[in-house]
Protein backbone atom coordinates (compact mmCIF):
# COMPACT_ATOMS: atom_id res chain seq x y z
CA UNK A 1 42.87 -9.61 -10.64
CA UNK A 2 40.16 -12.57 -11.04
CA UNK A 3 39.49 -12.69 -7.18
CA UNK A 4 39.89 -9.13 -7.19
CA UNK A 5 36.85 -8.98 -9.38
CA UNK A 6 35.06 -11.65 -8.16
CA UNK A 7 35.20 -9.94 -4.57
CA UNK A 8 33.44 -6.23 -5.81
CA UNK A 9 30.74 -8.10 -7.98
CA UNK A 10 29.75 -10.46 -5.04
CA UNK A 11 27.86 -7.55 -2.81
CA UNK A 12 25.06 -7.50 -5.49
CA UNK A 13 23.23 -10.35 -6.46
CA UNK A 14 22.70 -11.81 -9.75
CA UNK A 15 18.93 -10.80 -9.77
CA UNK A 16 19.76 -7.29 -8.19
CA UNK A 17 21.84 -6.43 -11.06
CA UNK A 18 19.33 -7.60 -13.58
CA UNK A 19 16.20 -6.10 -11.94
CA UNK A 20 18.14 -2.89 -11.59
CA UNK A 21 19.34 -2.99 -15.10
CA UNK A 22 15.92 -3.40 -16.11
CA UNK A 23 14.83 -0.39 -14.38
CA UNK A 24 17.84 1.41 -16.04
CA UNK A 25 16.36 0.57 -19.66
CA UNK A 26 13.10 1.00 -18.63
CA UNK A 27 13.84 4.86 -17.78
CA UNK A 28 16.42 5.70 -20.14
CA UNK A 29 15.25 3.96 -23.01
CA UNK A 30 11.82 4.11 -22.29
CA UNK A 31 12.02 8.07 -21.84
CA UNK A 32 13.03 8.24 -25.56
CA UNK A 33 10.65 6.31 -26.84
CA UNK A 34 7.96 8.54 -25.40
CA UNK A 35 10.11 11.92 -26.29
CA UNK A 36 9.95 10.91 -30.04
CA UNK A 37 5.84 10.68 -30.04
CA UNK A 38 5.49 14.42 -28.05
CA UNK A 39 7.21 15.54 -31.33
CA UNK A 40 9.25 18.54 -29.29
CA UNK A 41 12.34 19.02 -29.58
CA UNK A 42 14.75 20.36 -26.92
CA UNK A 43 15.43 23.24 -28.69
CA UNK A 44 11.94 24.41 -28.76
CA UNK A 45 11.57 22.58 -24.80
CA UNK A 46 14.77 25.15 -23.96
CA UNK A 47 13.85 28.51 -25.43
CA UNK A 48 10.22 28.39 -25.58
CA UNK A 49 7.87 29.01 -22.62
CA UNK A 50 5.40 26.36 -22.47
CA UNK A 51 2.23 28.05 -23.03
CA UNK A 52 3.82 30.18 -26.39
CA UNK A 53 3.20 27.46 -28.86
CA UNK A 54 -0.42 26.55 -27.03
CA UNK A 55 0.85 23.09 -26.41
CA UNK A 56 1.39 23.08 -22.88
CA UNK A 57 0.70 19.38 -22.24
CA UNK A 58 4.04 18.06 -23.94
CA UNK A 59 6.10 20.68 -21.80
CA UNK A 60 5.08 18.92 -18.90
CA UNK A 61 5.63 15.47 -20.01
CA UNK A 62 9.06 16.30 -21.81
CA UNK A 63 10.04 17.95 -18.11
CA UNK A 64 8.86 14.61 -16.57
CA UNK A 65 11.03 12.27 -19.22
CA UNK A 66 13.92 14.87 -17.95
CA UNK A 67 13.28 13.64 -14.33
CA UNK A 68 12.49 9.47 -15.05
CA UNK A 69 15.67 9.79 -16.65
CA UNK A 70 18.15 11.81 -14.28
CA UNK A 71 16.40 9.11 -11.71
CA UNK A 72 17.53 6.14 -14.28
CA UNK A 73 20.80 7.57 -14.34
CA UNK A 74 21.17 7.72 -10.73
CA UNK A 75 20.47 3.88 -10.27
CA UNK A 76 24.18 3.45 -12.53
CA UNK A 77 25.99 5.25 -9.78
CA UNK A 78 24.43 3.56 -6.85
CA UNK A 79 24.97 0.23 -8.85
CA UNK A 80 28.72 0.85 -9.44
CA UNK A 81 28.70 2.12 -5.75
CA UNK A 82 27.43 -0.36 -4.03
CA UNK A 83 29.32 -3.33 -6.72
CA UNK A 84 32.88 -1.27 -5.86
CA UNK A 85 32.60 -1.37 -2.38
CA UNK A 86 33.22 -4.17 -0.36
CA UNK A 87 30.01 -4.41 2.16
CA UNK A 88 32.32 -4.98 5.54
CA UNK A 89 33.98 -1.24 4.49
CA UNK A 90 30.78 0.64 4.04
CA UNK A 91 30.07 2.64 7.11
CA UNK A 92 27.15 4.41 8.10
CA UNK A 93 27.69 7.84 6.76
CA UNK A 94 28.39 6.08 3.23
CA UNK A 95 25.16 4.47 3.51
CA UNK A 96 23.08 7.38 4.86
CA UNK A 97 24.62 9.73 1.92
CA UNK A 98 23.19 7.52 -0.55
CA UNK A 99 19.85 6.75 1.14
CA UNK A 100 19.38 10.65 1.34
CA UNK A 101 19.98 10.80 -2.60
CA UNK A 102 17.52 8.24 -3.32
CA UNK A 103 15.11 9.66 -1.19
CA UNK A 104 15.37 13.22 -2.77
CA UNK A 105 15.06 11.70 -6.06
CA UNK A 106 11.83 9.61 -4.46
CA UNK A 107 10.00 12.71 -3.30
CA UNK A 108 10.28 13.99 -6.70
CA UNK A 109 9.09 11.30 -8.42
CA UNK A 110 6.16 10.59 -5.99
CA UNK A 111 5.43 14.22 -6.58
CA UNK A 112 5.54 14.09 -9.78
CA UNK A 113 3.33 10.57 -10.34
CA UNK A 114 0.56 12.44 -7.81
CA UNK A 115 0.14 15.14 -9.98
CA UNK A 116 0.03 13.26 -13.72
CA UNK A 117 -2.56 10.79 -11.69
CA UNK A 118 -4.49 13.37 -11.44
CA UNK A 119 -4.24 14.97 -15.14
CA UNK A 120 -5.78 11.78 -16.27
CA UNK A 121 -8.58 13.70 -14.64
CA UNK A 122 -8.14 17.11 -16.49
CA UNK A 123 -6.00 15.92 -19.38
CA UNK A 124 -6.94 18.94 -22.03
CA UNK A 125 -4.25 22.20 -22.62
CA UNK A 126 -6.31 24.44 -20.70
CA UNK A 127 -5.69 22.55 -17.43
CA UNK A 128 -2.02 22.24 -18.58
CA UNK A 129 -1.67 25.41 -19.46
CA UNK A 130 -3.71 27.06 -16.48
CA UNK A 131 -0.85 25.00 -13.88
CA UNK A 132 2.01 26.26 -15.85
CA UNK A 133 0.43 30.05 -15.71
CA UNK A 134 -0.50 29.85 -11.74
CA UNK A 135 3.17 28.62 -11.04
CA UNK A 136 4.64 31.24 -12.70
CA UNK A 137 2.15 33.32 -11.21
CA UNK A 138 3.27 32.08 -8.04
CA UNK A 139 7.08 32.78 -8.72
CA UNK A 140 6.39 36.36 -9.51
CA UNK A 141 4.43 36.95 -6.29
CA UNK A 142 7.29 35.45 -4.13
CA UNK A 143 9.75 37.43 -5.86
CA UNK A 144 7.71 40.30 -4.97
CA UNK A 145 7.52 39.38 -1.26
CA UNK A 146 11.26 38.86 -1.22
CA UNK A 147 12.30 42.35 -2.92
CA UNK A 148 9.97 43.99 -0.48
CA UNK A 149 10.93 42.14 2.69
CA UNK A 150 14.97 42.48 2.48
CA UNK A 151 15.25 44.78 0.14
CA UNK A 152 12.07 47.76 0.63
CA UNK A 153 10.82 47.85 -3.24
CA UNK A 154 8.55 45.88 -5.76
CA UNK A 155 9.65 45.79 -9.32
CA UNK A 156 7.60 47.67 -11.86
CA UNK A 157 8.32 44.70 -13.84
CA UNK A 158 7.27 42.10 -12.42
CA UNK A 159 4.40 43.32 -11.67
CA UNK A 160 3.20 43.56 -14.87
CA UNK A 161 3.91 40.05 -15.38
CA UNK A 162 2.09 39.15 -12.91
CA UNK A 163 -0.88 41.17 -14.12
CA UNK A 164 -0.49 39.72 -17.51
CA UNK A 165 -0.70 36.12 -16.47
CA UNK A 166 -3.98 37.13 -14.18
CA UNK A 167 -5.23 38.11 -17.16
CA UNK A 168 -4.18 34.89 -18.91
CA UNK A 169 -5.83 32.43 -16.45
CA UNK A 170 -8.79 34.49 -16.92
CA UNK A 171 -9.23 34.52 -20.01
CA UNK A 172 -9.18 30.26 -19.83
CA UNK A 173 -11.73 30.53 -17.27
CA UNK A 174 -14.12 32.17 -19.56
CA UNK A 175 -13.29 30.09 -21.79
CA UNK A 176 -15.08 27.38 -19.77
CA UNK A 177 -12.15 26.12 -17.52
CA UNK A 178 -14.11 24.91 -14.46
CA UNK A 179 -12.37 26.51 -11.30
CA UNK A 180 -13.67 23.68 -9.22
CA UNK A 181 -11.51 21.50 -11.47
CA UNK A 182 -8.19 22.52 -10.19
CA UNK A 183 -7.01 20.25 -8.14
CA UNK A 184 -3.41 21.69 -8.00
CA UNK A 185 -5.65 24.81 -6.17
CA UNK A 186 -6.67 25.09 -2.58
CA UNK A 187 -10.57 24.57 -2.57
CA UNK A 188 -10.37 24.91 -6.47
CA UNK A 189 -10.61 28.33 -5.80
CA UNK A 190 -11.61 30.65 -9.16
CA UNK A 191 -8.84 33.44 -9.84
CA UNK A 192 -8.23 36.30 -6.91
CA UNK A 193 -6.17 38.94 -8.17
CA UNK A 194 -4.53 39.13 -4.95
CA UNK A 195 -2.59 36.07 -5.65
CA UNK A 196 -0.20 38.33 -8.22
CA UNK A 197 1.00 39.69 -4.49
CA UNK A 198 0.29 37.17 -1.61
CA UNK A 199 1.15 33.80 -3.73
CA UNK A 200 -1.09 31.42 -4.89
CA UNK A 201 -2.61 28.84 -2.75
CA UNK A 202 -1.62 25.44 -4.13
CA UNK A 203 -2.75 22.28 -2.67
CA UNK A 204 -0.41 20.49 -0.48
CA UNK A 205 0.97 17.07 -1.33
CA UNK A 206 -1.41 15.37 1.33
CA UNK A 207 -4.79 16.75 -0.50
CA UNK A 208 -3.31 15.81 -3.78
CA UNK A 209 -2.41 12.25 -2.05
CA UNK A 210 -6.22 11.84 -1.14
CA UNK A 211 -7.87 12.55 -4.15
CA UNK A 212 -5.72 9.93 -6.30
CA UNK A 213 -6.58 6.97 -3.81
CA UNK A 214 -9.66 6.12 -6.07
CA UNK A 215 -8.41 7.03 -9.31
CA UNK A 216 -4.96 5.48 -8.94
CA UNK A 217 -3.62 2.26 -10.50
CA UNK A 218 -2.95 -0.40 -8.31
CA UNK A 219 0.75 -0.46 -9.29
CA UNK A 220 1.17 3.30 -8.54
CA UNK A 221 -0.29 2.90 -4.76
CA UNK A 222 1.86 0.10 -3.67
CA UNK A 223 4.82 2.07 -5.24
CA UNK A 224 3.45 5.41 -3.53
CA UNK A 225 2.18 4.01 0.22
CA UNK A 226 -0.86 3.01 1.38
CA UNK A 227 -1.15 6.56 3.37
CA UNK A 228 0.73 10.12 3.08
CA UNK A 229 3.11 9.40 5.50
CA UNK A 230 4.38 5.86 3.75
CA UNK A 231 3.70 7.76 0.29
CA UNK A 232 5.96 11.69 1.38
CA UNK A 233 6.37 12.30 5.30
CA UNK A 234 9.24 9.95 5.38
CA UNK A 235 11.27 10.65 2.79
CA UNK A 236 10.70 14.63 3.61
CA UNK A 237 12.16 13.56 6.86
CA UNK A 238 15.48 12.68 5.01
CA UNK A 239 15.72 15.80 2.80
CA UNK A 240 15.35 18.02 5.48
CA UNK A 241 17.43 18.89 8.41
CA UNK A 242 16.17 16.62 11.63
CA UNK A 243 18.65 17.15 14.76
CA UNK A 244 16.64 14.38 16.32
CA UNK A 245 17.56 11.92 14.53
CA UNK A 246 20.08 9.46 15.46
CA UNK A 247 20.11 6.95 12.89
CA UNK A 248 19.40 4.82 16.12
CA UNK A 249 16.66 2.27 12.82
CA UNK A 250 19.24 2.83 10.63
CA UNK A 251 19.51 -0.33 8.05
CA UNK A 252 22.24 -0.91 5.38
CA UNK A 253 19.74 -2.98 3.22
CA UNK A 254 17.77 0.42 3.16
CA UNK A 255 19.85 1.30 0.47
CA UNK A 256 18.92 -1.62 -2.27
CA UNK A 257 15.02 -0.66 -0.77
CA UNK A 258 15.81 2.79 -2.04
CA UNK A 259 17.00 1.84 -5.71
CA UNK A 260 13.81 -0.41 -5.78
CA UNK A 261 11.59 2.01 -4.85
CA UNK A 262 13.10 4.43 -7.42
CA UNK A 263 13.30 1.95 -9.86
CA UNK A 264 9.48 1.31 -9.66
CA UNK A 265 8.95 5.20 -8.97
CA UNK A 266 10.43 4.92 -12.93
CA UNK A 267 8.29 2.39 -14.14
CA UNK A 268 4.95 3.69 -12.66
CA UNK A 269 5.83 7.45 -14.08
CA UNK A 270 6.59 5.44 -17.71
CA UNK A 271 3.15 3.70 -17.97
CA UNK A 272 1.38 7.05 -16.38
CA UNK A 273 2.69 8.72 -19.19
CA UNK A 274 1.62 6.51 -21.69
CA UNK A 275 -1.84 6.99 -20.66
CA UNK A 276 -1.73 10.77 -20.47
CA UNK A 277 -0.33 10.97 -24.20
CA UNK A 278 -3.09 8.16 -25.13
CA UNK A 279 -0.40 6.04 -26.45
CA UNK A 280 2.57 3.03 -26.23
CA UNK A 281 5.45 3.65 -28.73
CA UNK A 282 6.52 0.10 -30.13
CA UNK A 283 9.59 -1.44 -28.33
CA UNK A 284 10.39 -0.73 -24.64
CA UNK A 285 7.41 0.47 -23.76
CA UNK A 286 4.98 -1.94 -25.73
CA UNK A 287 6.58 -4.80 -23.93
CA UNK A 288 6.59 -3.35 -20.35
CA UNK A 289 3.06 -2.50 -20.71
CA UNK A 290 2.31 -5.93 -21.93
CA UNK A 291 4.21 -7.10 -18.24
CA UNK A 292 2.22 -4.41 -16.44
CA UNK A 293 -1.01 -4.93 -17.25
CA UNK A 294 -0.98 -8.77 -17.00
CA UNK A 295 0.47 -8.81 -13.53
CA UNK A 296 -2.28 -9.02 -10.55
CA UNK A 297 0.43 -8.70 -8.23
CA UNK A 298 -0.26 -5.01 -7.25
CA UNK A 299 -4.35 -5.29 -7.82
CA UNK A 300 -4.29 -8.07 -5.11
CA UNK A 301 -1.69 -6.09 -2.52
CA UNK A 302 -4.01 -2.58 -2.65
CA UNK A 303 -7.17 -5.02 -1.66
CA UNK A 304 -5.13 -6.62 1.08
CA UNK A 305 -4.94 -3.39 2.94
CA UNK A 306 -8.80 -4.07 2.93
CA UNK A 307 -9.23 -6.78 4.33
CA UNK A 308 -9.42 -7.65 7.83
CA UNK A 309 -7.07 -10.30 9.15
CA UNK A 310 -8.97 -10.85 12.44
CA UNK A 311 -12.35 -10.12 14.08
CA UNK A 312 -13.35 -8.97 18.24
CA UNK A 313 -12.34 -11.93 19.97
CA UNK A 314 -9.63 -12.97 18.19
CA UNK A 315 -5.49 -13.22 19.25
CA UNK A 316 -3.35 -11.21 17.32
CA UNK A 317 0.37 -10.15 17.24
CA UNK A 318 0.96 -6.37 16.77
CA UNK A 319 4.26 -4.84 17.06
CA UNK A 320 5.68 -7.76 19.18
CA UNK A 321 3.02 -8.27 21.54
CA UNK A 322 0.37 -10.10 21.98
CA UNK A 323 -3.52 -8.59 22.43
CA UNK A 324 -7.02 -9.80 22.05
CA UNK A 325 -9.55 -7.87 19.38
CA UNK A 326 -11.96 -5.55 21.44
CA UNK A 327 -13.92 -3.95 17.98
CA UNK A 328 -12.86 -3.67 14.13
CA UNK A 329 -13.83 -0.04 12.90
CA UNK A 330 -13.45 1.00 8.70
CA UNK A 331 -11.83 3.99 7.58
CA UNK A 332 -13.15 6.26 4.88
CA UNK A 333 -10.64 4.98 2.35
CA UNK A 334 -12.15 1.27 3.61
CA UNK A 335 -8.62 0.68 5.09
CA UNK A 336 -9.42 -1.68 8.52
CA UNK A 337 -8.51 -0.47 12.19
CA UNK A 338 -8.30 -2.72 15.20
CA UNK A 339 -9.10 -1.70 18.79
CA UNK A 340 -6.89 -4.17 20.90
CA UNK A 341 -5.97 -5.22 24.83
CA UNK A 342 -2.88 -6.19 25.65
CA UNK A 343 -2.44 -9.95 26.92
CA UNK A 344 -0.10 -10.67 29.47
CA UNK A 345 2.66 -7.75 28.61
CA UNK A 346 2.21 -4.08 27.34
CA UNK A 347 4.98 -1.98 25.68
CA UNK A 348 4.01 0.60 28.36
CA UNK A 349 2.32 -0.02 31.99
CA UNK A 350 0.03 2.98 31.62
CA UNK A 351 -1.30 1.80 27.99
CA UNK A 352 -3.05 -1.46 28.18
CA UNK A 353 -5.09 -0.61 25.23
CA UNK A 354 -4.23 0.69 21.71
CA UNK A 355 -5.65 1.22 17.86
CA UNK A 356 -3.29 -0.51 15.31
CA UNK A 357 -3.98 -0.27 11.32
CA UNK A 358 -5.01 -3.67 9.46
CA UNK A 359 -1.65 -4.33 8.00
CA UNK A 360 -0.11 -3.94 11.43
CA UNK A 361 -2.41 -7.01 12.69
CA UNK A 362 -1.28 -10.41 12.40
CA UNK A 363 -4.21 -13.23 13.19
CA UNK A 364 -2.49 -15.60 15.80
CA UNK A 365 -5.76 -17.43 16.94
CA UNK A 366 -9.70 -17.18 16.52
CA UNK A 367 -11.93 -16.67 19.16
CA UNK A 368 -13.81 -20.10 17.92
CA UNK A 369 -10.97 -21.98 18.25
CA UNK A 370 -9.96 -20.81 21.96
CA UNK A 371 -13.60 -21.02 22.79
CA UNK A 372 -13.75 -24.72 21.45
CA UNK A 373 -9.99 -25.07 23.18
CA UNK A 374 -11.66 -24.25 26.42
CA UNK A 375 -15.23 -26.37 26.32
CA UNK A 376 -12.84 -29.15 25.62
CA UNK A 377 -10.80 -28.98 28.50
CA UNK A 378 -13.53 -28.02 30.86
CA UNK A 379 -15.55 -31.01 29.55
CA UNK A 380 -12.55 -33.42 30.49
CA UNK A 381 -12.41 -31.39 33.92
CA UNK A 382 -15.64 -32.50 34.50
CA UNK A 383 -15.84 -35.84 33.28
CA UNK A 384 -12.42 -36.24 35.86
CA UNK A 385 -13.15 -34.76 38.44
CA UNK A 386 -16.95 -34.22 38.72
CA UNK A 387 -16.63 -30.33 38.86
CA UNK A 388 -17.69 -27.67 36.74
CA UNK A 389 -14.91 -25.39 35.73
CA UNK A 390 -15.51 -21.55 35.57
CA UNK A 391 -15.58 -20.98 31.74
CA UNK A 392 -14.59 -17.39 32.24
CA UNK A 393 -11.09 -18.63 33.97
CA UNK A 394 -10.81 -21.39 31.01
CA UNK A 395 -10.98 -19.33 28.25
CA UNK A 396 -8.35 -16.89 30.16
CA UNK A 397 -6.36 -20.24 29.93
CA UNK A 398 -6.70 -21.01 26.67
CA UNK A 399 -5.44 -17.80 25.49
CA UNK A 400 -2.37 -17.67 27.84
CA UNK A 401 -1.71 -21.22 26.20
CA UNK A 402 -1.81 -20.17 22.98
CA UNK A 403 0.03 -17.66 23.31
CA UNK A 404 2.97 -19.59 25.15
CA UNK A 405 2.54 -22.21 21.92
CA UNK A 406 2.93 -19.00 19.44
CA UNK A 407 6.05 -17.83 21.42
CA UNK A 408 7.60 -21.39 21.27
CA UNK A 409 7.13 -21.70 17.39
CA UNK A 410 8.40 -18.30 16.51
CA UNK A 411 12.01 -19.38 18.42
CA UNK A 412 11.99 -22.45 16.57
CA UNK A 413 11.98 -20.03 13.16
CA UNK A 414 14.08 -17.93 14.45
CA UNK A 415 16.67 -20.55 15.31
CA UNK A 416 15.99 -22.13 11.54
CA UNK A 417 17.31 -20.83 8.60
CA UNK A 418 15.01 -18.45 6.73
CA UNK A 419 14.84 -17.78 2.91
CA UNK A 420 15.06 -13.94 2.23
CA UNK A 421 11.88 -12.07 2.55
CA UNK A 422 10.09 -10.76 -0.41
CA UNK A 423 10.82 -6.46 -0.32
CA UNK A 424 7.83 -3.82 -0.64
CA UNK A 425 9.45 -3.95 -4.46
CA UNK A 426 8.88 -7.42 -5.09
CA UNK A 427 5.13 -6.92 -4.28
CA UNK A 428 4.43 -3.99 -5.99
CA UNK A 429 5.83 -4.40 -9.72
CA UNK A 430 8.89 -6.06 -10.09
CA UNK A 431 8.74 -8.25 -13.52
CA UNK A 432 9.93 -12.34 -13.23
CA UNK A 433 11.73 -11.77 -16.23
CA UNK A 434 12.62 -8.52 -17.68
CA UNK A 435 12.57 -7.90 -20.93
CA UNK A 436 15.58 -6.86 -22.93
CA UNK A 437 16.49 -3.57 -24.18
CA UNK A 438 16.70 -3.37 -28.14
């Protein structure tokens, strides 16, 4: 029974099953501790609508506790899971079913985190209650469509309700709700009748991606992605249906990536809350805040991503292949992009130039040093031999040689023993030492 024992505990790590304990407290525990200072009850959260009681703002943060916690929840199973099973047994589909379920649960919490980012912007009860009118709004009109489309009829019924909530949002626009404020609108469009029949025109995902960039903690962006398709495209890609797909990347460590990423989905919704209800209840969630806002770890990824790791000139490794800087252009979101020539060996014959992103850029040599690399040996040419060397044809040298010394000392670490890499988790929030539940 002992080896028995010792044989399902020894797929996770001592530090896996703390950190993801951590994350398990965090959300569960957490989650109360906030619940108790909304002062609703689920009772009233059950049977009430949330605009009734004129309150709409703890509605919305009650529903998000629901979802930090379901998420929590879910890290047990894929804990037991993954301590149960013997790693040489699991096979693919095993894996894949679970990486699926964490990324469902990861598109709703990124969803979620993107839009209570940006209620820090419009954090009153009209705002709140003006979303929780245009969605029901919204449901009415595509109930509408539905009933008409397969069945020939609109409901008498409905359409009142949808007339009475038009009404509704109107009546908090003249109240002096700014229109150009909604950022959960299209344009922030101000209130067309016609959206009681042809549904209301939300803002994607994407635009709602964009406009938290500057208003976003630094924690919450390395959790989220440094661009919509890290932060939504790929985990859409795993929800839906893709026939295309042949699991030909497919990674079993994927799976402790998607607890992490869950797990500090969790933590970034917790502190987001805390600044949306304007406070942090005493246990939990005073000492997690403490950890949060002392760690620099996250500040100093997101400026990273600014920087640029090499200049025009310089040797660089990009996806496996060597290439020399041409230019360095700057995105609007001051994210670096490098214009680079292939040296020696392209992925593809046709494409001997390409655009890579900063982080995709890794500095193997600067153009100083090959140029000083290549006087050098063109001044011993000379003193040798009496002949001036064509400077063009050395520096051509000088990079091929570099290169060749690059490849040589990337074998050598691949033949040596490496320590585990640090995970996208690790740099984003993960605490040294967690602290303990009460």
């Amino acid at each position: 029974m002992e080896n028995k024992s010792e044989q399902k505990s020894s797929s996770l790590s001592e530090k896996e099953e703390k950190l993801w304990d951590f994350y398990l407290s965090v959300g569960v525990q957490g989650a109360d501790e906030l619940r108790k200072e909304l002062g609703l009850d689920e009772l009233n959260f059950r049977r009430l609508a949330p605009n009734l009681n004129r309150e709409p703002k703890k509605y919305f943060l009650y529903r998000i506790l629901d979802e930090i916690q379901k998420a929590s929840l879910k890290i047990v199973y894929w804990k037991e899971y993954l301590a149960e099973e013997e790693r040489d047994k699991l096979q693919r589909i095993d894996c894949e079913t679970i990486i699926d379920d964490q990324q469902f649960r990861a598109r709703k919490l990124a969803e979620m985190l993107v839009d209570a980012i940006l209620f820090s912007t419009t954090n009153n009860q009209a705002h709140f209650g003006d979303y929780f009118f245009l969605h029901e709004l919204d449901e009415c009109a595509r109930s509408q469509e539905d009933r008409y489309e397969f069945f020939g009829f609109h409901n008498k019924n409905a359409e009142w309700n949808a007339n009475w909530l038009c009404e509704e949002i109107g009546n908090l626009e003249k109240a002096g709700l700014e229109p150009k404020s909604r950022w959960y609108i299209k344009n922030g469009e101000v209130l067309n009748e016609k959206w009681g029949k042809k549904r209301v025109p939300f803002s994607s995902f994407r635009d709602r991606y964009k406009k938290i960039l500057p208003i976003a903690l630094p924690s919450e962006l390395t959790v989220l992605g440094k661009s919509y398709v890290h932060a939504y495209s790929g985990m859409s890609k795993d929800v839906h249906f893709t026939p295309h797909d042949t699991s030909s990347g497919f990674r079993e460590e994927e799976i402790r990536e998607g607890v992490d990423r869950v797990g500090l989905l969790v933590l970034a919704l917790i502190i987001r809350c805390q600044h949306l209800l304007g406070c942090v209840p005493k246990g939990i969630n005073k000492r997690y805040r403490e950890m949060h806002d002392s760690n620099t770890g996250p500040a100093e990824l997101v400026e990273a991503l600014k920087k640029k790791p090499a200049e025009a000139g310089d040797i660089v490794w990009v996806q496996g292949d060597y290439a020399e800087v041409l230019s360095v252009t700057t995105s609007k979101y001051g994210y670096p992009a490098y214009h680079v020539k292939y040296i020696e060996h392209s992925p593809l014959p046709e494409v001997l130039e390409d655009w890579f992103a900063g982080f995709e850029v890794r500095l193997v040599a600067k153009k100083i040093q090959i140029e000083k690399a290549a006087d050098a040996v063109g001044e011993e040419i000379e003193q040798t031999t009496g002949q001036r060397e064509d400077r063009a044809r050395l520096l051509d040298c000088a990079k091929r040689a570099v290169i060749k010394l690059s490849t040589y000392q990337r074998q050598l670490r691949q033949q040596s023993p490496q320590p585990l890499s640090k995970s996208a988790g690790d740099l984003a929030s993960k605490p040294n030492t967690p602290p303990k539940a009460d």
